[in-house]
Protein backbone atom coordinates (compact mmCIF):
# COMPACT_ATOMS: atom_id res chain seq x y z
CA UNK A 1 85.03 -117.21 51.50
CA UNK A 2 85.22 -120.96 50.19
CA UNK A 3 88.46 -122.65 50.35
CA UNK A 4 90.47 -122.05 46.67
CA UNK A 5 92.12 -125.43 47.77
CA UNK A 6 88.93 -127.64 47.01
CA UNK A 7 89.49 -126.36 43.51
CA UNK A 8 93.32 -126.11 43.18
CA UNK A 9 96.27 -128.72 42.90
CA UNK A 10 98.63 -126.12 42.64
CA UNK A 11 97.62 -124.07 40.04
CA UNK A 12 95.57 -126.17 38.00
CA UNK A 13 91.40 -125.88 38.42
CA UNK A 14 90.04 -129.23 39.39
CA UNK A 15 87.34 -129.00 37.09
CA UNK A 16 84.40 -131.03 38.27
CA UNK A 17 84.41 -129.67 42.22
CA UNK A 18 84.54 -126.21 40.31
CA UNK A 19 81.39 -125.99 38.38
CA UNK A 20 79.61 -127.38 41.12
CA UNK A 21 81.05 -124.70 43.27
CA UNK A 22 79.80 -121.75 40.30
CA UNK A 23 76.87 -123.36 39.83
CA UNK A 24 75.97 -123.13 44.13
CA UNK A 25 77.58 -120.26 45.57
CA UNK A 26 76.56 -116.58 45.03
CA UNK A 27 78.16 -114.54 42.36
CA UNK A 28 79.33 -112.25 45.67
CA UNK A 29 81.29 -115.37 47.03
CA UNK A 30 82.51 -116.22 43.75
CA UNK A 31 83.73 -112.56 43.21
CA UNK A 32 85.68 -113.17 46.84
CA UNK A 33 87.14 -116.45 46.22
CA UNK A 34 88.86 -115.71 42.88
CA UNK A 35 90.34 -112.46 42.59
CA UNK A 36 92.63 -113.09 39.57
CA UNK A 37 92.44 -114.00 35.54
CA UNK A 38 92.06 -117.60 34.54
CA UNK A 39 93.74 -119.41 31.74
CA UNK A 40 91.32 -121.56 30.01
CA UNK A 41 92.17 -123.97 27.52
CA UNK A 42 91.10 -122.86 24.15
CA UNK A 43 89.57 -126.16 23.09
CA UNK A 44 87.81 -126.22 26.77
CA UNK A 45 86.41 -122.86 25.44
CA UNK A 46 85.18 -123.36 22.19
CA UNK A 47 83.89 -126.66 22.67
CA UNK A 48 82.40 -127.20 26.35
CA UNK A 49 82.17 -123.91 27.70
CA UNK A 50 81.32 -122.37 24.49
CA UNK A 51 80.17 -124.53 22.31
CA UNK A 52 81.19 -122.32 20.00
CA UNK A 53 84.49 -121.64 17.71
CA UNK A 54 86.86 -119.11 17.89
CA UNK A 55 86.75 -117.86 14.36
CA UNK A 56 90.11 -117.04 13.05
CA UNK A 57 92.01 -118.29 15.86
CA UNK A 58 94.22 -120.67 15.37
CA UNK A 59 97.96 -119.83 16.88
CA UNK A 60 99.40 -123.35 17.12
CA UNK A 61 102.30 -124.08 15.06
CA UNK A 62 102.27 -127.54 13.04
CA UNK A 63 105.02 -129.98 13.91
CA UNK A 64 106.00 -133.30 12.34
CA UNK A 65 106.42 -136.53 14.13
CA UNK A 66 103.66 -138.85 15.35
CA UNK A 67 100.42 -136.95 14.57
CA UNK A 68 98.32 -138.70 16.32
CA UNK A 69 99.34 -138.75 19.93
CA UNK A 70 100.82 -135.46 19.27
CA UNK A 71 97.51 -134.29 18.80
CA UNK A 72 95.95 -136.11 21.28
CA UNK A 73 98.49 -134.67 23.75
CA UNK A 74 97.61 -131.10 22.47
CA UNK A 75 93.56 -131.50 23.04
CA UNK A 76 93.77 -133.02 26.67
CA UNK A 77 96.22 -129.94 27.43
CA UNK A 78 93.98 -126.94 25.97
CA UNK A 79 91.38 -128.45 27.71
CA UNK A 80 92.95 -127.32 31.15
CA UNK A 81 91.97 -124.42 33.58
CA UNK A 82 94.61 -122.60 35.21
CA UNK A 83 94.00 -119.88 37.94
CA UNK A 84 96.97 -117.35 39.25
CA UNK A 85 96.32 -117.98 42.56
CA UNK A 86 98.52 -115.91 45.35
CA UNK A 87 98.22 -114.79 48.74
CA UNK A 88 100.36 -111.74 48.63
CA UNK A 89 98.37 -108.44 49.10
CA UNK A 90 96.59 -107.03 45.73
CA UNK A 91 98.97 -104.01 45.89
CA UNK A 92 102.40 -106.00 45.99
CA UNK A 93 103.28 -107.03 43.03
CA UNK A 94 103.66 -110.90 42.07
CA UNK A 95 105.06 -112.93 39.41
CA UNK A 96 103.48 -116.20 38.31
CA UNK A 97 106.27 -117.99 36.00
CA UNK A 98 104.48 -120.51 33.05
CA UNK A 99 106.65 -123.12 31.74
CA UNK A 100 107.37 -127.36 31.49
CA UNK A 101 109.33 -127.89 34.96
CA UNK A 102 107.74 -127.88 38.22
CA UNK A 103 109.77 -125.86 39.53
CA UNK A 104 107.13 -123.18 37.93
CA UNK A 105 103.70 -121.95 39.13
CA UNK A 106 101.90 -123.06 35.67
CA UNK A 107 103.47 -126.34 34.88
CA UNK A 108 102.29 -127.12 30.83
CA UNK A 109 103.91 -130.67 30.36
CA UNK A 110 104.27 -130.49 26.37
CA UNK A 111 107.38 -130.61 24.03
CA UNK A 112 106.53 -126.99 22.61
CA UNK A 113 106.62 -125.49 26.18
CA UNK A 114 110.51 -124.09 27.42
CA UNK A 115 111.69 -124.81 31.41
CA UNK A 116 110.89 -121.47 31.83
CA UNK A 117 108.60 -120.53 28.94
CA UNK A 118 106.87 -116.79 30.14
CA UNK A 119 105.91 -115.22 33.30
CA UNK A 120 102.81 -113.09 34.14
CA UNK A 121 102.71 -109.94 36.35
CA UNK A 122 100.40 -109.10 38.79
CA UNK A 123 101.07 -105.08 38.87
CA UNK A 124 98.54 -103.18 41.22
CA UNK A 125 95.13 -104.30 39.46
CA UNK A 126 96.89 -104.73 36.42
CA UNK A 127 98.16 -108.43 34.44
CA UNK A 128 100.72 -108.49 31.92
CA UNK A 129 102.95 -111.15 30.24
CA UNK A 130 106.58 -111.65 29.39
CA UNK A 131 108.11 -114.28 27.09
CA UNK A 132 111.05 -115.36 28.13
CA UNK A 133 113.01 -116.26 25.21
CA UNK A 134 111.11 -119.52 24.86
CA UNK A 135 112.38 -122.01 21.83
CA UNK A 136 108.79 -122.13 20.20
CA UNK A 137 107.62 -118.15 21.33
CA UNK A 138 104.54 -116.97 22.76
CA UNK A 139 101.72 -114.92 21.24
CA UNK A 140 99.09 -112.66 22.23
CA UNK A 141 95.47 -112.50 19.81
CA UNK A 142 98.19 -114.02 17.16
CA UNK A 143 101.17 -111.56 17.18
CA UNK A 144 104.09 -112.70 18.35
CA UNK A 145 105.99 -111.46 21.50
CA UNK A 146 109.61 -109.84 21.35
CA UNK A 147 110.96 -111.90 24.28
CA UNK A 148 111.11 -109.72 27.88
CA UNK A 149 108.81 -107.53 26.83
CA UNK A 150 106.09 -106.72 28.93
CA UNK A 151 102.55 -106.89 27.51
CA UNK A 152 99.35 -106.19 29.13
CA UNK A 153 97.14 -108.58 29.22
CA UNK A 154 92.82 -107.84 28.77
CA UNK A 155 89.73 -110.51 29.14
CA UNK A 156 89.39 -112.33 26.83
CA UNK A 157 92.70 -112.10 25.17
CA UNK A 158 93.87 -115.03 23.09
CA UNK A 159 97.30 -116.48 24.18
CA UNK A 160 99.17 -119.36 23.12
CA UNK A 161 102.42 -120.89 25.00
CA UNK A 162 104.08 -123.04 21.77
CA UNK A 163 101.65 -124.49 20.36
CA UNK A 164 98.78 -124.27 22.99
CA UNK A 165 96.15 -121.91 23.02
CA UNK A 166 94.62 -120.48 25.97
CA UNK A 167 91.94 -117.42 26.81
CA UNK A 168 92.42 -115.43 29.52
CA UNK A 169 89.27 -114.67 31.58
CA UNK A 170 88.10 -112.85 34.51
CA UNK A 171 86.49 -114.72 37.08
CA UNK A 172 82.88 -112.81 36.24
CA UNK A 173 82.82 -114.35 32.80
CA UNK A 174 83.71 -117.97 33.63
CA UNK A 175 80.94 -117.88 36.28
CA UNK A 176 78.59 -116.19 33.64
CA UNK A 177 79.84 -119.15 31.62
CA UNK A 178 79.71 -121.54 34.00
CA UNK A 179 75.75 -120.93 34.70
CA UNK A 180 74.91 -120.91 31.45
CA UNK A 181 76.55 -123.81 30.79
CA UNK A 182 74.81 -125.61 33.72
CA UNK A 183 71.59 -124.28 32.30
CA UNK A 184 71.22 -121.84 35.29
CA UNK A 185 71.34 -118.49 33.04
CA UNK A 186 67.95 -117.71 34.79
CA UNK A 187 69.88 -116.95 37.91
CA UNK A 188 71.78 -114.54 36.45
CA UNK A 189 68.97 -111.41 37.65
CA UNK A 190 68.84 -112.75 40.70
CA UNK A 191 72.52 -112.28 41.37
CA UNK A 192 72.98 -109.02 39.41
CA UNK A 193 69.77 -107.84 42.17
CA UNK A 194 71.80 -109.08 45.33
CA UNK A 195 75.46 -108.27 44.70
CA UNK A 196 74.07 -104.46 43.44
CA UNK A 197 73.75 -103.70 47.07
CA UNK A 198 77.37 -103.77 47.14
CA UNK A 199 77.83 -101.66 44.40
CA UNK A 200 79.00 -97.63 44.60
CA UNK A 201 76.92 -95.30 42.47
CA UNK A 202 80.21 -93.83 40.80
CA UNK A 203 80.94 -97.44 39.07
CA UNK A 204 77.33 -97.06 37.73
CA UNK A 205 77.52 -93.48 36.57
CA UNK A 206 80.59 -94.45 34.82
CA UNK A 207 78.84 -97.37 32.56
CA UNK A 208 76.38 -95.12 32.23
CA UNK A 209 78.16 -92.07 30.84
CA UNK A 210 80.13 -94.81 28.34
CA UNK A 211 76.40 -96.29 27.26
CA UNK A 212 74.28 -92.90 26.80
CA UNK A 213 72.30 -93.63 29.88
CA UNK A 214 71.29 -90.12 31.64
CA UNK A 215 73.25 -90.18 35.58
CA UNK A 216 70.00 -89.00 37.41
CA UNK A 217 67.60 -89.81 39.60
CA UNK A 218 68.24 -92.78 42.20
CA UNK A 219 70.38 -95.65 42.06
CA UNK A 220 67.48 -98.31 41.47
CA UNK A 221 66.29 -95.68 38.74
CA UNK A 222 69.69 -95.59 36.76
CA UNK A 223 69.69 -99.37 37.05
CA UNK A 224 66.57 -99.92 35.16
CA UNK A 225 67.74 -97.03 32.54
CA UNK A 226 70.60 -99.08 31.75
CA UNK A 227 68.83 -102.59 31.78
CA UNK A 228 67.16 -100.49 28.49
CA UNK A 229 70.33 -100.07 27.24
CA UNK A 230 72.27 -103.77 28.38
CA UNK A 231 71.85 -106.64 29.48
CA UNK A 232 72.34 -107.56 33.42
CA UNK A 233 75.27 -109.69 32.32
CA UNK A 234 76.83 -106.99 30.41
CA UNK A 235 76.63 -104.81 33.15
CA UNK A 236 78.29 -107.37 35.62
CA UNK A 237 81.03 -107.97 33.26
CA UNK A 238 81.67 -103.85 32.63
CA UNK A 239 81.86 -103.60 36.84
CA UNK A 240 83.77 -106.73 37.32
């Protein structure tokens, strides 16, 4: 398993030894190196990763003052990677707190973002999120939070700390991302072929009862059933 530390100042993704590292490894080493949700940077997402908008989104609150480097301020920080990184064992439970001192495991340097702004939980296999009373709030796919209240958190979910959006991702879909963003979406099959080897039956039975696919035959014979059905990536991203 590759060294998270090559990719990590704290908790902040170095972005640039990253990709290279998605774009080289296998998705199984991948899959073993980062075992928890990201935080990307909304703008990161839509524009880089993406290349794409976010329609409808748009949880930032408008402030007066000086506009301009304000603004720029705002588009260098949702342009950041975070990764809640720990060591403790998946079944103890941890808490990564998010806020603008460093005395925090996400430190978001901005004038929106409280000492101690929220905290996410790392329950069993579960993620959730807790405001903590912070001046400007925190939201989750635009609703505000009630402050220490937990709320689970999904891929994909939009969250915003003041006025900073952020998506949270599971490590299969940034490396989906990553490689197509590299132009390397052709060695998606391959990768879906090798880490398969790895995978129980039951985990395929179980996206297969949820697409329509019939559970018989072999394992390879289910497979291509539900390559009818969805795409390799799709399946990656319902197992992981």
């Amino acid at each position: 398993m590759a060294d998270v530390q090559a990719f990590l100042r704290e908790s902040k993704v170095l972005y640039r030894p990253f990709m290279k590292f998605a774009t080289t490894c296998s998705l199984k080493e991948f899959l073993m190196t980062f075992q928890s949700p990201f935080l990307v940077g909304q703008d990161l997402y839509q524009g880089e990763l993406m290349e794409k908008t976010i329609r409808g989104y748009n949880p930032t609150v408008k402030f007066q003052g000086s506009e301009d480097a304000n603004a720029a301020q705002a588009n260098a920080l949702n342009k950041h990677i975070f990764y809640f990184h720990s060591t403790a064992e998946i079944g103890k439970e941890v808490r990564f707190t998010i806020g603008r001192t460093s005395n925090n495991d996400v430190v978001i340097v901005d004038y929106t973002i409280s000492k101690q702004h929220a905290v996410i939980i790392r329950r069993q296999n579960r993620f959730l999120i807790v405001d903590q009373g912070a001046t400007n709030g925190t939201t989750l796919n635009m609703q505000k939070l009630e402050p220490n209240t937990e709320h689970l958190l999904k891929g994909n979910d939009l969250v915003a700390f003041g006025r900073l959006g952020f998506v949270i991702m599971k490590p299969i879909k940034l490396f989906l991302i990553s490689r197509h963003h590299s132009n390397l979406g052709h060695t998606i099959q391959t990768e879906f072929s090798d880490i398969l080897k790895y995978i129980k039956r039951h985990r395929l039975d179980t996206i297969a009862a949820k697409a329509g696919v019939k559970q018989e035959g072999s394992k390879q014979d289910l497979v291509r059933r539900l390559l009818t059905k969805l795409k390799a990536e799709q399946i990656l991203e319902r197992l992981f």
